[in-house]
Each structure stands twice: as structure tokens, then as C-alpha cells.
PDB file of N, CA and C in Angstrom:
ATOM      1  N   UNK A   1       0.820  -1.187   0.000  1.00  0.00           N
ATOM      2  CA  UNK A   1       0.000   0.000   0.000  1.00  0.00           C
ATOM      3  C   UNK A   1       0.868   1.257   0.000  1.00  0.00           C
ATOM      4  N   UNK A   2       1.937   1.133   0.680  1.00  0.00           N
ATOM      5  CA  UNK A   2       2.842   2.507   1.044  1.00  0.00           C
ATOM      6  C   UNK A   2       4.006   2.533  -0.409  1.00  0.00           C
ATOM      7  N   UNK A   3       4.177   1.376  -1.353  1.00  0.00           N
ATOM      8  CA  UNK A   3       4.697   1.530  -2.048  1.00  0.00           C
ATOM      9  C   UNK A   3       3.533   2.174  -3.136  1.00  0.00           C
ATOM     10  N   UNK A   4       2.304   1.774  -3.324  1.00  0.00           N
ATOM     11  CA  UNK A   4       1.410   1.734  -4.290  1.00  0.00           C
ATOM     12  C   UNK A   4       1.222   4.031  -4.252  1.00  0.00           C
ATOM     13  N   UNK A   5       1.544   4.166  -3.102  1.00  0.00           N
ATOM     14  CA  UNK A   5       1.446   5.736  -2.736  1.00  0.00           C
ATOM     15  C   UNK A   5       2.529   6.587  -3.312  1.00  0.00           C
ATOM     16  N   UNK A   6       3.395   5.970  -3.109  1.00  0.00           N
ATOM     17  CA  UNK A   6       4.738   7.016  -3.606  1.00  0.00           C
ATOM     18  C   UNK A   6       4.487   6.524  -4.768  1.00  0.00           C
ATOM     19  N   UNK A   7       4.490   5.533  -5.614  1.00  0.00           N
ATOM     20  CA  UNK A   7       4.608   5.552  -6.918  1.00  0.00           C
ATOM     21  C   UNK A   7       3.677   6.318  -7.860  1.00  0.00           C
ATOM     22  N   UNK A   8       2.654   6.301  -7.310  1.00  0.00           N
ATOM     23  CA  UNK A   8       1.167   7.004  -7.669  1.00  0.00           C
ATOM     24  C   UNK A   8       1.743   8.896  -7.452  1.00  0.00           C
ATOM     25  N   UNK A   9       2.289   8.904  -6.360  1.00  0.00           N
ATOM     26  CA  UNK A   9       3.002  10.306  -6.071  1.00  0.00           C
ATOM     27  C   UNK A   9       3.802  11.047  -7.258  1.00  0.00           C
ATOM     28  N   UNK A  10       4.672   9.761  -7.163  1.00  0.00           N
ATOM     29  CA  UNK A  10       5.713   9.910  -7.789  1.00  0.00           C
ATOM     30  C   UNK A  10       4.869  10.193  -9.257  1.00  0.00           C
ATOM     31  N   UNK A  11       4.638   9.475 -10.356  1.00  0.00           N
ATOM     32  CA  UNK A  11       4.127   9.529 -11.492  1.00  0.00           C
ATOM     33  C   UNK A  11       3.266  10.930 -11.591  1.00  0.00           C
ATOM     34  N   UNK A  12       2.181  11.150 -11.148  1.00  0.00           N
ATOM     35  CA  UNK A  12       1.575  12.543 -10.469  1.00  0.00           C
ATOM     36  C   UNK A  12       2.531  13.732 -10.742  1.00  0.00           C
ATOM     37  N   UNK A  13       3.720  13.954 -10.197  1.00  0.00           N
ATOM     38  CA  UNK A  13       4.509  14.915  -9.983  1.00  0.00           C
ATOM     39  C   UNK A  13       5.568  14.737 -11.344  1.00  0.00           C
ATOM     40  N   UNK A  14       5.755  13.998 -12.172  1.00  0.00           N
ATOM     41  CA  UNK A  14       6.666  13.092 -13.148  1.00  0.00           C
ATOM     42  C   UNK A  14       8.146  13.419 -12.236  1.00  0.00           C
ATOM     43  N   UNK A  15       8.133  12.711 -11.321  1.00  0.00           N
ATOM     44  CA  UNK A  15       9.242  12.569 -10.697  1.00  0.00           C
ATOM     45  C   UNK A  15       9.431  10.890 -10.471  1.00  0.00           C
ATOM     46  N   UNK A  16      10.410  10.147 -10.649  1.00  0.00           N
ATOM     47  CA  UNK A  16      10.478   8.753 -10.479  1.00  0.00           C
ATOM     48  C   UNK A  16      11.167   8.251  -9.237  1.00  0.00           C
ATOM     49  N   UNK A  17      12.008   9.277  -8.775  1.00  0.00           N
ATOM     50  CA  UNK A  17      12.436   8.461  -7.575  1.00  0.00           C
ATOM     51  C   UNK A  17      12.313   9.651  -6.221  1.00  0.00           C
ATOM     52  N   UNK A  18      11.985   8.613  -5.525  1.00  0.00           N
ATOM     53  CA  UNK A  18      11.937   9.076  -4.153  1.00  0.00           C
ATOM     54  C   UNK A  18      12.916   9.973  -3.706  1.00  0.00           C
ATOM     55  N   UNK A  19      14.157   9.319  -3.745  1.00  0.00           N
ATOM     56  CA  UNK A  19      15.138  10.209  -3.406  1.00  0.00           C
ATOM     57  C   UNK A  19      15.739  11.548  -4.116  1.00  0.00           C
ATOM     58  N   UNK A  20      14.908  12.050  -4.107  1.00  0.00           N
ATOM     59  CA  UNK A  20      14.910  13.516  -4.921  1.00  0.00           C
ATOM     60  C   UNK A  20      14.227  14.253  -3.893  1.00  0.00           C
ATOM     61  N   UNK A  21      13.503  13.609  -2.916  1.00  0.00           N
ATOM     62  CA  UNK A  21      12.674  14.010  -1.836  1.00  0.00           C
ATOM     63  C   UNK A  21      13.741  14.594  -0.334  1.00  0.00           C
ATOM     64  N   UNK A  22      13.208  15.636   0.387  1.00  0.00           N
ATOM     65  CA  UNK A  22      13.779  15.761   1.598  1.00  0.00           C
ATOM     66  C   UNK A  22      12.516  15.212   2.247  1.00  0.00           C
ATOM     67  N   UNK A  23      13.007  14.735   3.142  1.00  0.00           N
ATOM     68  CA  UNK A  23      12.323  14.791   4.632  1.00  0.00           C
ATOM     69  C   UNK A  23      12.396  15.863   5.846  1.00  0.00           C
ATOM     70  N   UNK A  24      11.701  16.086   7.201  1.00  0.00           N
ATOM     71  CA  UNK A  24      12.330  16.940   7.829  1.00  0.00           C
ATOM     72  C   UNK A  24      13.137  17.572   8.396  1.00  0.00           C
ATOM     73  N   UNK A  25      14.245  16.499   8.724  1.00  0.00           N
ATOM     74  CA  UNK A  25      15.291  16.179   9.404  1.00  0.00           C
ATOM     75  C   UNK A  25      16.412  17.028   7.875  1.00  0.00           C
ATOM     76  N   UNK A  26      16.175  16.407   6.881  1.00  0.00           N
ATOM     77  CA  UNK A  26      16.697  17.366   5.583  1.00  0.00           C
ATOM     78  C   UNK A  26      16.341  18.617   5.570  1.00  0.00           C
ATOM     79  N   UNK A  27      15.635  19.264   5.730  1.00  0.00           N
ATOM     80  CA  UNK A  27      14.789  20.754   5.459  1.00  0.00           C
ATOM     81  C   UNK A  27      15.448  21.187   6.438  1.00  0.00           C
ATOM     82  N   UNK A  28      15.538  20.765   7.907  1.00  0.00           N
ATOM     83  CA  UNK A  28      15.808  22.129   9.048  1.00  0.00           C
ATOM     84  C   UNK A  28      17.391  22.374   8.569  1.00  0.00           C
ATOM     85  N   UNK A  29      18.383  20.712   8.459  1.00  0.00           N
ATOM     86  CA  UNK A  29      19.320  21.425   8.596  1.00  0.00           C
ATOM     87  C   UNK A  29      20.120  22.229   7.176  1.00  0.00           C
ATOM     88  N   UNK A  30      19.447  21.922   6.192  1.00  0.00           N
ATOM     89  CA  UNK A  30      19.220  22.879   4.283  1.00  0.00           C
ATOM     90  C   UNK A  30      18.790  24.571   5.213  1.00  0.00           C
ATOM     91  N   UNK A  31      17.968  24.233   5.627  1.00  0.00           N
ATOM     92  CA  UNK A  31      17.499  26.348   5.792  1.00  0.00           C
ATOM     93  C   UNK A  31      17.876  26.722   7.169  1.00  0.00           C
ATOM     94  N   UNK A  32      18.673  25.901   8.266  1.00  0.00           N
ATOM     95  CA  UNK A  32      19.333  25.840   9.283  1.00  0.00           C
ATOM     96  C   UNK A  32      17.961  26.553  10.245  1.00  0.00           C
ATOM     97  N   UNK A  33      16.842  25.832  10.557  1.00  0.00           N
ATOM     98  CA  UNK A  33      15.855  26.512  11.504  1.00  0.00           C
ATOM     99  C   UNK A  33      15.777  25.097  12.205  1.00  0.00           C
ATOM    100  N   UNK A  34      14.828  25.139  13.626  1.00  0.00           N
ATOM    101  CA  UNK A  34      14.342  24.294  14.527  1.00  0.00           C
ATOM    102  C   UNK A  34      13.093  23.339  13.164  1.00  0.00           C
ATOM    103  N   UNK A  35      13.046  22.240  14.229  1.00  0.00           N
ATOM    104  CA  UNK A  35      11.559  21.793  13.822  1.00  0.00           C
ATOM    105  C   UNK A  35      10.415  22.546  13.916  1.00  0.00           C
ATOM    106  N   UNK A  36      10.041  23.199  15.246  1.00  0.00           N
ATOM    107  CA  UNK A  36       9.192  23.991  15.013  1.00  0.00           C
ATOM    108  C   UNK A  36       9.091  25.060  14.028  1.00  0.00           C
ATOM    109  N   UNK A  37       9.778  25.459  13.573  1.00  0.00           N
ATOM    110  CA  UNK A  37       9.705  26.592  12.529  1.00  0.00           C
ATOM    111  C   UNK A  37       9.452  26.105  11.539  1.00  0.00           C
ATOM    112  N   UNK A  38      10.063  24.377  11.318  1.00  0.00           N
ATOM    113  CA  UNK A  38       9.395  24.046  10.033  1.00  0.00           C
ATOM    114  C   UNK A  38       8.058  23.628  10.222  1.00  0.00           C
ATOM    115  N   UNK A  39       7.724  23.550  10.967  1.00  0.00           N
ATOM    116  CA  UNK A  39       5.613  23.104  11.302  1.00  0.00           C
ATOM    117  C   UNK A  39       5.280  24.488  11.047  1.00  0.00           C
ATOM    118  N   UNK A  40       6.060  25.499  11.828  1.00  0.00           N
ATOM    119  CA  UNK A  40       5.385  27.280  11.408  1.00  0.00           C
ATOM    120  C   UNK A  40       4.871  26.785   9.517  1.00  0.00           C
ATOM    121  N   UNK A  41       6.280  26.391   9.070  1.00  0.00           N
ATOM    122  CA  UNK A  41       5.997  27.160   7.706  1.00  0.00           C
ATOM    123  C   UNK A  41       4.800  26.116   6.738  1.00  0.00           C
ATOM    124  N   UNK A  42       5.210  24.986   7.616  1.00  0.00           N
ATOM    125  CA  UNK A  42       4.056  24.197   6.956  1.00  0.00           C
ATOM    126  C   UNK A  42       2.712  24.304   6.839  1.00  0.00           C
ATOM    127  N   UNK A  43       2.360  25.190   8.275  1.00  0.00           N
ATOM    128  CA  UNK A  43       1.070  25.494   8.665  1.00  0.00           C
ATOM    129  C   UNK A  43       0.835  26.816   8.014  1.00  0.00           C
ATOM    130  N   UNK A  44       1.148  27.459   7.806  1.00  0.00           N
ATOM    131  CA  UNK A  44       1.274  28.854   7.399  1.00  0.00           C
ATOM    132  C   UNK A  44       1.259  29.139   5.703  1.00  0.00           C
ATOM    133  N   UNK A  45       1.937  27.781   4.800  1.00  0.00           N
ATOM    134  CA  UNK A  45       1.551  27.222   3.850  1.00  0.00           C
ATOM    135  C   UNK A  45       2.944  27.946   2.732  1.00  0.00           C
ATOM    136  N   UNK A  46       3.265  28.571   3.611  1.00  0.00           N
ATOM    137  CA  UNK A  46       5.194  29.101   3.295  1.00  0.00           C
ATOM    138  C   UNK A  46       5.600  27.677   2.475  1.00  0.00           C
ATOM    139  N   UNK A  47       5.510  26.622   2.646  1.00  0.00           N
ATOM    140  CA  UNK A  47       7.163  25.723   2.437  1.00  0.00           C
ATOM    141  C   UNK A  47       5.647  24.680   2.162  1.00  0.00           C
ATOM    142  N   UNK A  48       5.533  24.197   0.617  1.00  0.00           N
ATOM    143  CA  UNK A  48       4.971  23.240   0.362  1.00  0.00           C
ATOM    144  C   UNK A  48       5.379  21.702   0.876  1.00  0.00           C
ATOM    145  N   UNK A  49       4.676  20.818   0.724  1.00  0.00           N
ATOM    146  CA  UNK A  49       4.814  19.236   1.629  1.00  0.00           C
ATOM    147  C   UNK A  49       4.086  18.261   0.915  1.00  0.00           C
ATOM    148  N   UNK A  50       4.607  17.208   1.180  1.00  0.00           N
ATOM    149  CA  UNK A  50       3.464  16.064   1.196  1.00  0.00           C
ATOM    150  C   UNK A  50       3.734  15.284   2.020  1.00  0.00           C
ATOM    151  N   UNK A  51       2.233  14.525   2.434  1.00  0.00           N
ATOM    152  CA  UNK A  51       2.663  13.585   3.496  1.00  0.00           C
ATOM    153  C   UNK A  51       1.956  12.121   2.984  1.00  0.00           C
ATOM    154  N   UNK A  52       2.732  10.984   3.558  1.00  0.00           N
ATOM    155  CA  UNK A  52       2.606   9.732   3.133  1.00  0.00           C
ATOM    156  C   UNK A  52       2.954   8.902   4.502  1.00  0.00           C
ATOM    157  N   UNK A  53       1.301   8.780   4.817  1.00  0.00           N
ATOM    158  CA  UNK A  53       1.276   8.066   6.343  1.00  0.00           C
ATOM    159  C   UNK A  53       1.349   9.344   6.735  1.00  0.00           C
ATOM    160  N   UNK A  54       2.761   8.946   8.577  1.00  0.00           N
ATOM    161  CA  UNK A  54       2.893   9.986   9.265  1.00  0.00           C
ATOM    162  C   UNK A  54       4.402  10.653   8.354  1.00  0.00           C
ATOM    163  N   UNK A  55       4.519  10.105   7.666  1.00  0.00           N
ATOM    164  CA  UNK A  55       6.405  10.726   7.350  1.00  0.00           C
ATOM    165  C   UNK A  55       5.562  12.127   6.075  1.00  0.00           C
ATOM    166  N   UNK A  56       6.483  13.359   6.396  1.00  0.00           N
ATOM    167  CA  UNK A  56       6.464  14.354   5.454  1.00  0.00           C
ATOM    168  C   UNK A  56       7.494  14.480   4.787  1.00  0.00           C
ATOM    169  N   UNK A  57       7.252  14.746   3.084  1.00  0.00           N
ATOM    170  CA  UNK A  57       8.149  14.872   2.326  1.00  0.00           C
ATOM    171  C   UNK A  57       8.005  16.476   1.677  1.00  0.00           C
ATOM    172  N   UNK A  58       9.634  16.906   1.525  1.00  0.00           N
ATOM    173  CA  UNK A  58       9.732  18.179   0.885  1.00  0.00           C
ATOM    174  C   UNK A  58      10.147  18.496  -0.677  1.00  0.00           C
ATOM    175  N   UNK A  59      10.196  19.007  -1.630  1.00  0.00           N
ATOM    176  CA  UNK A  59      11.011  18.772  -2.999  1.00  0.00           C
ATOM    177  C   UNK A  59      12.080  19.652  -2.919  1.00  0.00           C
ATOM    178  N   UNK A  60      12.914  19.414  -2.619  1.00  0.00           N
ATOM    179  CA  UNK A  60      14.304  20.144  -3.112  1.00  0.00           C
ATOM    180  C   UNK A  60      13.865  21.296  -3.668  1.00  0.00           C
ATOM    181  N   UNK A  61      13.359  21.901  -4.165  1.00  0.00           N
ATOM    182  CA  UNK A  61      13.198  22.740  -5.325  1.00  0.00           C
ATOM    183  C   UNK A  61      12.228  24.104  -4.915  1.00  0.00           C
ATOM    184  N   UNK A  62      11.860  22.922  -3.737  1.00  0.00           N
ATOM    185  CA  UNK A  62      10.204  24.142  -2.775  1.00  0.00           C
ATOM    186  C   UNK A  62      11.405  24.756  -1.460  1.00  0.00           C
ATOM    187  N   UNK A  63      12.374  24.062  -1.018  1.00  0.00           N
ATOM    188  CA  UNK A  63      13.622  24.574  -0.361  1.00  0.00           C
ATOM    189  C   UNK A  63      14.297  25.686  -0.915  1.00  0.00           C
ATOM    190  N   UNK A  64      14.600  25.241  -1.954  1.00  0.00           N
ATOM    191  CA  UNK A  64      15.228  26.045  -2.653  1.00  0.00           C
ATOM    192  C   UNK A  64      14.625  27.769  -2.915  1.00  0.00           C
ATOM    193  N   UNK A  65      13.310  27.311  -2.990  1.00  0.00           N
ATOM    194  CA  UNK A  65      13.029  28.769  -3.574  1.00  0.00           C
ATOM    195  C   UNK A  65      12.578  29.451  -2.036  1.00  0.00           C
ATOM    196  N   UNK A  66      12.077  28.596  -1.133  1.00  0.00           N
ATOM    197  CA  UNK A  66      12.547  29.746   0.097  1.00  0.00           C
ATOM    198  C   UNK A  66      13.449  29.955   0.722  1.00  0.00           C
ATOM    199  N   UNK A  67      14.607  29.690   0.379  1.00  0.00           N
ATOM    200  CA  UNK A  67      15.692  30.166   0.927  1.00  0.00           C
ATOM    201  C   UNK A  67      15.955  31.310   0.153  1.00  0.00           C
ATOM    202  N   UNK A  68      15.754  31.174  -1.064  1.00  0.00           N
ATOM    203  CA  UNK A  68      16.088  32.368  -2.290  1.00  0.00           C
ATOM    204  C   UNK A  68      14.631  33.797  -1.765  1.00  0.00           C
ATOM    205  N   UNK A  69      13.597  33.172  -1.658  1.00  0.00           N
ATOM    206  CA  UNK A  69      12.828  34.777  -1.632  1.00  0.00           C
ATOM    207  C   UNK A  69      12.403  35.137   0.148  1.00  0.00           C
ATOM    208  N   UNK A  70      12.866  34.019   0.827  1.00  0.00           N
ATOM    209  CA  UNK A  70      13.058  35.171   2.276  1.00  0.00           C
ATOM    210  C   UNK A  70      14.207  35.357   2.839  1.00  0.00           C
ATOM    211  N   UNK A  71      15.193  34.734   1.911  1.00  0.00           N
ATOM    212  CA  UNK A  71      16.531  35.642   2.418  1.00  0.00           C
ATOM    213  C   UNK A  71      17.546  34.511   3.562  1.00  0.00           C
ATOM    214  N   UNK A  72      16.815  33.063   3.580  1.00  0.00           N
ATOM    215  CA  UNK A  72      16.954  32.336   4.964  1.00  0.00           C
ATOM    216  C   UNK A  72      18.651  32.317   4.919  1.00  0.00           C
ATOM    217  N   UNK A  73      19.367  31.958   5.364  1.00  0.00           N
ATOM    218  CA  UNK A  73      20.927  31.745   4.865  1.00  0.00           C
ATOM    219  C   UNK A  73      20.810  30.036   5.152  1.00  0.00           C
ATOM    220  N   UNK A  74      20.101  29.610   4.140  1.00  0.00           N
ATOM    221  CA  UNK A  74      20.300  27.938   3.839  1.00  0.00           C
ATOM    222  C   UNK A  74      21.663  27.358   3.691  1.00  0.00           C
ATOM    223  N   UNK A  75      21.654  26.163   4.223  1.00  0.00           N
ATOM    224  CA  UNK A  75      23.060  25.623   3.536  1.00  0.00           C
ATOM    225  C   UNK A  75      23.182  24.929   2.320  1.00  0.00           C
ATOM    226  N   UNK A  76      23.972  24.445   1.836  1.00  0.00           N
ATOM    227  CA  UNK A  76      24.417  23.779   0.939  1.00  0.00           C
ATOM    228  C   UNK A  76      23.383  22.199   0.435  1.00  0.00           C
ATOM    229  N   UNK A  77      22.527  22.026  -0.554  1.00  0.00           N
ATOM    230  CA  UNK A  77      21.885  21.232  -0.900  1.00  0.00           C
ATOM    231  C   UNK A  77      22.468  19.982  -0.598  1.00  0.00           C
ATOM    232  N   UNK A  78      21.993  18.732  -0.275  1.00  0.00           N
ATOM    233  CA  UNK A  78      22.258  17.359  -0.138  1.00  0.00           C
ATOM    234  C   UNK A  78      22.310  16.952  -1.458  1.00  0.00           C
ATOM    235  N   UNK A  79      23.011  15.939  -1.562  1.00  0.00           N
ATOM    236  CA  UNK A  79      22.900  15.255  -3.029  1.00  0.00           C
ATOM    237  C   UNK A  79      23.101  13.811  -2.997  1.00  0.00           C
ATOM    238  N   UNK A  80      21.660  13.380  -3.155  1.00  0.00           N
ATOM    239  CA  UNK A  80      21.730  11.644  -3.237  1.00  0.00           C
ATOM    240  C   UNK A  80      22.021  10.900  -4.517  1.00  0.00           C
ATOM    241  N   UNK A  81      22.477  11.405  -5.045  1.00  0.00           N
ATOM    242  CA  UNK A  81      22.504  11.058  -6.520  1.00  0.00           C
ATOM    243  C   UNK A  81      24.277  10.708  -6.459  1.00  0.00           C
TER     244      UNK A  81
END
């Protein structure tokens, strides 16, 4: 079932692999904030998400552009590839 989700995700978005994905633990330390700040931005609708089950996933790319238009001093992108 949890595979039948990401793949369905995945195809949806034309993205094929998972690991193109952050998780949270990726996001705080990419835009260097607490967890809570990343629930701020989630709730607040700042920093797009998806969730699958209880785990939340981020796109690289939705990081990216808030670090670029509020100025965050993010670090250096991960690269699973």
C-alpha cells in the first residue's frame, strides 16, 4: 500500500524516484531553523509538503526557492545522486 502511494506520487509529480525528496530532518538542517519553525511554515503554507502516512516529504526545489525569496541563509543542498 505505502509503495502503491509514492509511486502514484511519484508519477503525479513526473518525478520517479523518491530520493529527490527531503524529509524533515533534511529541510531544518538545508534552511538551518528548529523543527518547530518548520511546522510554522508548513502550517502557514510558506514551504509546500506532502505527506505519506505519518512521514512528510519536501522537494528540493520548494527549499530552494525559500531560501532564495526570504533571504533564509540555507546551507548547501544534499545530493543523493
Amino acid at each position: 500500500m505505502f509503495t502503491s502511494k509514492v509511486k502514484a506520487l511519484c508519477e503525479r509529480l513526473s518525478e520517479r524516484k523518491l530520493k529527490k525528496w527531503y524529509d524533515n530532518q533534511d529541510v531544518c538542517r538545508i534552511l538551518n531553523i528548529s523543527p518547530r519553525t518548520l511546522q510554522t511554515l508548513r502550517t502557514n503554507g510558506t514551504l509546500p509538503y506532502t505527506q505519506i502516512n505519518r512521514k512528510i516529504f519536501y522537494r528540493p526545489e520548494d527549499a530552494d526557492t525559500l531560501v532564495l525569496q526570504s533571504g533564509l541563509t540555507g546551507k548547501k543542498r544534499i545530493s543523493y545522486e
